[in-house]
C-alpha atoms as a PDB file:
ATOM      1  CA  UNK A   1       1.176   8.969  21.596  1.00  0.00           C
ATOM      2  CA  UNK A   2      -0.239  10.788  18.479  1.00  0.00           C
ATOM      3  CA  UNK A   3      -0.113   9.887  15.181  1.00  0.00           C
ATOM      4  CA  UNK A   4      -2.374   8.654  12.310  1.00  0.00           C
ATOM      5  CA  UNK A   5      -4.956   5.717  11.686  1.00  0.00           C
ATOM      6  CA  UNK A   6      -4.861   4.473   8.622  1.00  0.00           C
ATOM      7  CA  UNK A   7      -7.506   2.000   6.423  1.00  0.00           C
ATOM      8  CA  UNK A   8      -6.342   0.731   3.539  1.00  0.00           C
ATOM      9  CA  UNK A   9      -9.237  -0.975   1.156  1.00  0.00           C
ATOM     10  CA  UNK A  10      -8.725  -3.804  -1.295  1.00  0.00           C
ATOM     11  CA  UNK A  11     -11.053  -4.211  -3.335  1.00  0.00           C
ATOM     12  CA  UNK A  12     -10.184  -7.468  -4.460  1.00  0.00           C
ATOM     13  CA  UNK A  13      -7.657  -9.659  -2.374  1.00  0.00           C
ATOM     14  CA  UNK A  14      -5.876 -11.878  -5.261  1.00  0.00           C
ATOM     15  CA  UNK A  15      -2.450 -12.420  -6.611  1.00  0.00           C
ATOM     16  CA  UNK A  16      -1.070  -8.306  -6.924  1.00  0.00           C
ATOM     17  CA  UNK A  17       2.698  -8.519  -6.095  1.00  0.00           C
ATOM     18  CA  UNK A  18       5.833 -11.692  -6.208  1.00  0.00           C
ATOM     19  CA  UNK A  19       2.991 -14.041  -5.903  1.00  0.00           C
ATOM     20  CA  UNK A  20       1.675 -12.752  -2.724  1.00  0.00           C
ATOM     21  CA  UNK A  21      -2.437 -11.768  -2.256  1.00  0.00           C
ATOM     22  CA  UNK A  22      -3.279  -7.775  -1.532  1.00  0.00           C
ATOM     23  CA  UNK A  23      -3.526  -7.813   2.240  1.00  0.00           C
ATOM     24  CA  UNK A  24      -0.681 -10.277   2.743  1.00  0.00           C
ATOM     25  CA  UNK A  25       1.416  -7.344   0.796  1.00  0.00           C
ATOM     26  CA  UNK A  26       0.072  -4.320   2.335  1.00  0.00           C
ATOM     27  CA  UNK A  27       1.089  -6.276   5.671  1.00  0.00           C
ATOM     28  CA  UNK A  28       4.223  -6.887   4.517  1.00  0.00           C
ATOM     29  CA  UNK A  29       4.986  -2.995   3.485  1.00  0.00           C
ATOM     30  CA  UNK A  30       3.560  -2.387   6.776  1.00  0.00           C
ATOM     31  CA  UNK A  31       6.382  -4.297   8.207  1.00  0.00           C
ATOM     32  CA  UNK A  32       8.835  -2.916   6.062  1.00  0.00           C
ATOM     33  CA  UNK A  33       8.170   0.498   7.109  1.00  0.00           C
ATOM     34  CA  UNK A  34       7.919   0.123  10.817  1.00  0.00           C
ATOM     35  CA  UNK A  35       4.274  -0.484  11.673  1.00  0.00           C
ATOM     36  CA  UNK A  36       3.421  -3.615  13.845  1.00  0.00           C
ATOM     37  CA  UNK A  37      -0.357  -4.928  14.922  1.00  0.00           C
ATOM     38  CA  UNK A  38      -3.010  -4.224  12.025  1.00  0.00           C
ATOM     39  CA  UNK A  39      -6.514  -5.741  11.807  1.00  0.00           C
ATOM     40  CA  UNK A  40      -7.949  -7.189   8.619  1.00  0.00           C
ATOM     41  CA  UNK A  41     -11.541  -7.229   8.074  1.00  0.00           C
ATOM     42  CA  UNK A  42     -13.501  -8.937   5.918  1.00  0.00           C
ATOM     43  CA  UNK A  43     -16.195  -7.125   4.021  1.00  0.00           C
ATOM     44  CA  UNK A  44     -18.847  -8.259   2.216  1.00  0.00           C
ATOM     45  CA  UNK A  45     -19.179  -5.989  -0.824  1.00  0.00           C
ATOM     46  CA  UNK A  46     -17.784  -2.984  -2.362  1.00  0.00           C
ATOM     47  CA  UNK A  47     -17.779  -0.656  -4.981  1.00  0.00           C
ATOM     48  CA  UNK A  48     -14.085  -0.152  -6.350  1.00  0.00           C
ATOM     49  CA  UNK A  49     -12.282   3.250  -7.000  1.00  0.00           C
ATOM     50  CA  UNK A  50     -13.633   2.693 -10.851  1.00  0.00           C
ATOM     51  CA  UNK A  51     -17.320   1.666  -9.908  1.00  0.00           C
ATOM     52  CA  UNK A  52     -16.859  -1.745 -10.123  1.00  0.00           C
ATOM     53  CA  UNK A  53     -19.212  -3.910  -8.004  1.00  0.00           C
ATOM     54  CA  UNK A  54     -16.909  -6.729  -5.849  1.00  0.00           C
ATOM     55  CA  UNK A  55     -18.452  -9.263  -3.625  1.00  0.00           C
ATOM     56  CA  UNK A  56     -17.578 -12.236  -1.708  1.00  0.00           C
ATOM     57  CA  UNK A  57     -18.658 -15.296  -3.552  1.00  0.00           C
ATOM     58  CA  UNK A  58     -19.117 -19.078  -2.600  1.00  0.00           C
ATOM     59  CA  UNK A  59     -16.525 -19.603  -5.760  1.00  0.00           C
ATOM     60  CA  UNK A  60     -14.602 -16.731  -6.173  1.00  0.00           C
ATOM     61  CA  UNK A  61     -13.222 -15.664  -2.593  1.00  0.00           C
ATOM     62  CA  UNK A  62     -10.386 -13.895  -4.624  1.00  0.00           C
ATOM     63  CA  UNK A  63     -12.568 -10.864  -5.008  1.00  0.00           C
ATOM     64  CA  UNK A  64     -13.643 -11.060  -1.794  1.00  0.00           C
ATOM     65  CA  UNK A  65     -13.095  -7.512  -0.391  1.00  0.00           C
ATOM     66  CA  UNK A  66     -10.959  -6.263   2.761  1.00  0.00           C
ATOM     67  CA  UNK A  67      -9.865  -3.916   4.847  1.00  0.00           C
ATOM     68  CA  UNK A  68      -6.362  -3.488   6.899  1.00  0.00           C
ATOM     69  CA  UNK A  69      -6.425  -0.803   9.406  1.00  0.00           C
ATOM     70  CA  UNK A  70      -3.349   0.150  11.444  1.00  0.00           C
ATOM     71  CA  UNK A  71      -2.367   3.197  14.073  1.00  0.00           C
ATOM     72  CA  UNK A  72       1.318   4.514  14.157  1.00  0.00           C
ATOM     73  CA  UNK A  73       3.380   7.730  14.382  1.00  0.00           C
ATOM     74  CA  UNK A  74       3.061   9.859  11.536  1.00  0.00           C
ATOM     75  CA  UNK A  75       6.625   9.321  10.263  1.00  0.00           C
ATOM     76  CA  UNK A  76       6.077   5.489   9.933  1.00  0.00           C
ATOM     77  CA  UNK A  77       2.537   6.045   8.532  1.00  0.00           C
ATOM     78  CA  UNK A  78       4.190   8.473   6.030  1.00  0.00           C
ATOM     79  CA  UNK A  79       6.711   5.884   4.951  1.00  0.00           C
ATOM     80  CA  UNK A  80       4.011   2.919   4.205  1.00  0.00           C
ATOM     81  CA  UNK A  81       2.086   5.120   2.515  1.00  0.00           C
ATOM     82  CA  UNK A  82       5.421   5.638  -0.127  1.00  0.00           C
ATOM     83  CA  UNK A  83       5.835   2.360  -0.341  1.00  0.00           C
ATOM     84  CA  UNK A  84       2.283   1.664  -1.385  1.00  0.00           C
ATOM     85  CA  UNK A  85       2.046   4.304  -3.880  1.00  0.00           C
ATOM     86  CA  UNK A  86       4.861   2.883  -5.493  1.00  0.00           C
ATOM     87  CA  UNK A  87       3.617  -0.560  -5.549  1.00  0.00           C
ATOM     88  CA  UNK A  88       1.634  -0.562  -8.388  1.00  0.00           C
ATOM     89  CA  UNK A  89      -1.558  -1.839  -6.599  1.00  0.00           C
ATOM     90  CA  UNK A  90      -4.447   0.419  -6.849  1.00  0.00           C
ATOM     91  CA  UNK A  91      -5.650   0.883  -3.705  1.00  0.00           C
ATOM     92  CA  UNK A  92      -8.062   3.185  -1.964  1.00  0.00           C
ATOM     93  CA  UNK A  93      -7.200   4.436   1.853  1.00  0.00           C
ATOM     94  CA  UNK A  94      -8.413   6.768   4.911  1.00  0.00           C
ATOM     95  CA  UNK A  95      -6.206   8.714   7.099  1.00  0.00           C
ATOM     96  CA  UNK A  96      -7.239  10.095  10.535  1.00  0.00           C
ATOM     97  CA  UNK A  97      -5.409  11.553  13.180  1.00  0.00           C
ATOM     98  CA  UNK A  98      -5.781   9.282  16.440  1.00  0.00           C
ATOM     99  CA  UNK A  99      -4.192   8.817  19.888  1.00  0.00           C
ATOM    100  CA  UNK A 100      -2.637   5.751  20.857  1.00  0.00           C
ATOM    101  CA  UNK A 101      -1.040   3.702  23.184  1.00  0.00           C
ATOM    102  CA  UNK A 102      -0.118  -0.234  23.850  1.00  0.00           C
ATOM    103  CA  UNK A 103      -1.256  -1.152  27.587  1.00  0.00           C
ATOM    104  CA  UNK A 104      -0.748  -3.831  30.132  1.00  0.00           C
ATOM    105  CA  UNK A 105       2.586  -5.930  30.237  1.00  0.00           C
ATOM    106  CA  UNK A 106       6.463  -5.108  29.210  1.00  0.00           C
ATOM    107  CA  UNK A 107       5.622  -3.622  25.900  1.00  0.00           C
ATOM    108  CA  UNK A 108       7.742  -1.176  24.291  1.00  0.00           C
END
């Protein structure tokens, strides 16, 4: 199938939205808008949309920076990305177009 990749970066992975951290959220929204199977990744520094330096610390793993990346049809992609511009978070993302496909067993 074709459709888009998307990255989504958080700089910082605290508290954001109803008491839940970033990436938990963005997975959520994710859910919400018809996208299933993302990977998080954990990165180990960053520079933030308003130069801000962020970096995983031995005492503050809060602003520990990461990265949720996710494939889907466009239509679906389209749709998370509404509902994360109107989250209020401010988030920074990448958008390719990619082929994809789920293999092996009774998958839809």
């Amino acid at each position: 199938m074709q459709g888009s990749q998307l990255t989504v970066y958080a700089a910082t992975t605290g508290p954001c939205k109803h008491y839940k951290n970033t990436v938990d959220w963005i997975l959520d929204e994710a859910q919400q808008a018809g996208l299933h199977g993302a990977t998080v990744i954990e990165i180990s520094e960053c520079i933030d949309i308003h130069g801000k330096y962020h970096a995983a610390r031995f005492l503050e793993l809060a602003d520990q920076p990461r990265a949720v990346t996710l494939a889907g049809d466009d239509g679906r992609v389209d749709a998370l990305l509404d509902r994360l511009r109107h989250g209020g978070v401010p988030l920074f993302y990448t958008r390719c177009p990619v082929e994809f496909e789920v293999l092996g067993g009774d998958v839809p």
